[in-house]
Protein backbone atom coordinates (compact mmCIF):
# COMPACT_ATOMS: atom_id res chain seq x y z
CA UNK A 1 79.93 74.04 80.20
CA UNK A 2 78.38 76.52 77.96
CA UNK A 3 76.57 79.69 80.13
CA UNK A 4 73.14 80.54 78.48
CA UNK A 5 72.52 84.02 78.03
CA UNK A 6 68.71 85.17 78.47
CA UNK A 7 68.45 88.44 75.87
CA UNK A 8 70.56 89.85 73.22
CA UNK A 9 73.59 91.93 74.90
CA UNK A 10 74.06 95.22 73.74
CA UNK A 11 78.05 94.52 73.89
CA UNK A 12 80.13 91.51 75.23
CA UNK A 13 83.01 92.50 77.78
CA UNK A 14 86.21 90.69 78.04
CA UNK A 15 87.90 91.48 81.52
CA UNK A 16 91.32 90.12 81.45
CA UNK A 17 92.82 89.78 85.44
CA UNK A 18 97.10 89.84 86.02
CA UNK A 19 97.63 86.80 88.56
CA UNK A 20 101.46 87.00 88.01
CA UNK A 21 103.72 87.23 90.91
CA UNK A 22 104.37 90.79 90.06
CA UNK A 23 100.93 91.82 90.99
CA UNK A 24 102.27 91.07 94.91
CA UNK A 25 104.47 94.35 94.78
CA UNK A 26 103.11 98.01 95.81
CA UNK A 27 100.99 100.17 93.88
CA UNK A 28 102.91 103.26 92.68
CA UNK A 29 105.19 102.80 95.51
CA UNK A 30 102.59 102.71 97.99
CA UNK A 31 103.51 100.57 101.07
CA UNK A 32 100.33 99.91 102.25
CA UNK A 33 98.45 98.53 98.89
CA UNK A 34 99.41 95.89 96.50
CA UNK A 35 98.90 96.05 92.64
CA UNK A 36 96.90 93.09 93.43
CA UNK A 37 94.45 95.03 96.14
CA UNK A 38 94.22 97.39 93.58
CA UNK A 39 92.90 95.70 90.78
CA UNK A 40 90.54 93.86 92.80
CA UNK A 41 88.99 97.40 94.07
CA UNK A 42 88.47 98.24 90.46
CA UNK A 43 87.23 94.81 89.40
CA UNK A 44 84.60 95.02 92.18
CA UNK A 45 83.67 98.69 91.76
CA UNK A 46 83.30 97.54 87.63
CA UNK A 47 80.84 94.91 89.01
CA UNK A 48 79.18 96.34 91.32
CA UNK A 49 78.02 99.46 88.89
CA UNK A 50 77.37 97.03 86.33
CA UNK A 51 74.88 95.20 88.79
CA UNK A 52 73.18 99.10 89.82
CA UNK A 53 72.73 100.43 86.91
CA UNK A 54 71.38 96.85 85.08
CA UNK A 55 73.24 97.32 82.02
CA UNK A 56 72.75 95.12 79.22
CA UNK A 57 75.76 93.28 78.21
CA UNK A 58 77.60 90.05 79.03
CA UNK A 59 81.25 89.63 80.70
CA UNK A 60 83.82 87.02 80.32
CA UNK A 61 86.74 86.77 83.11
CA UNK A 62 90.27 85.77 81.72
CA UNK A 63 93.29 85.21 84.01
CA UNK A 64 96.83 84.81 83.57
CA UNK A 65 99.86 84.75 84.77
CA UNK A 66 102.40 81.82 83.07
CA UNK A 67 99.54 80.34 81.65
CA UNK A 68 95.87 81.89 80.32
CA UNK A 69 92.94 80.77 82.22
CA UNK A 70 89.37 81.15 81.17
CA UNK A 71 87.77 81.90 84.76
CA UNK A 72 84.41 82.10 83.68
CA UNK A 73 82.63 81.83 80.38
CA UNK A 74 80.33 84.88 78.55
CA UNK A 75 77.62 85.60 81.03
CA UNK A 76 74.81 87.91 81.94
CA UNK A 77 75.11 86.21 85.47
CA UNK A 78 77.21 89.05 87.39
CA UNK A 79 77.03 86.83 90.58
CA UNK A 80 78.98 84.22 88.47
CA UNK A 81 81.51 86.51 87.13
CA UNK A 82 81.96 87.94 90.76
């Protein structure tokens, strides 16, 4: 299904999101946080200041690991791409 956008973006994101196995070990040899934890704190903190400061662009979400995934279509719909 095609997402509708409401107003001309000013610039289309792609985020592109590691699923592989890998992504279970540490972060820089950190015992207590995964690679995985980490990229979701970033991918949240990305949305969430997206959301505050209303910018004007749409976001795509790609994932991958042995195989590419398109998670969610181009949207202006942050509650979507979340």
């Amino acid at each position: 299904m095609k997402e509708t956008v409401k107003s001309d973006p000013n610039e289309a994101i792609v985020v592109i999101f590691d699923t592989s196995g890998s992504m279970g070990s540490k972060f820089n040899g950190d015992p207590l946080i995964s690679r995985m934890a980490t990229v979701n704190a970033i991918f949240s903190a990305f949305a969430d200041k997206t959301l505050a400061f209303e910018f004007n662009h749409i976001v795509k979400l790609i994932c991958f690991d042995s195989v590419v995934t398109d998670k969610c279509e181009f949207t202006d719909d942050f509650n979507k791409f979340i």
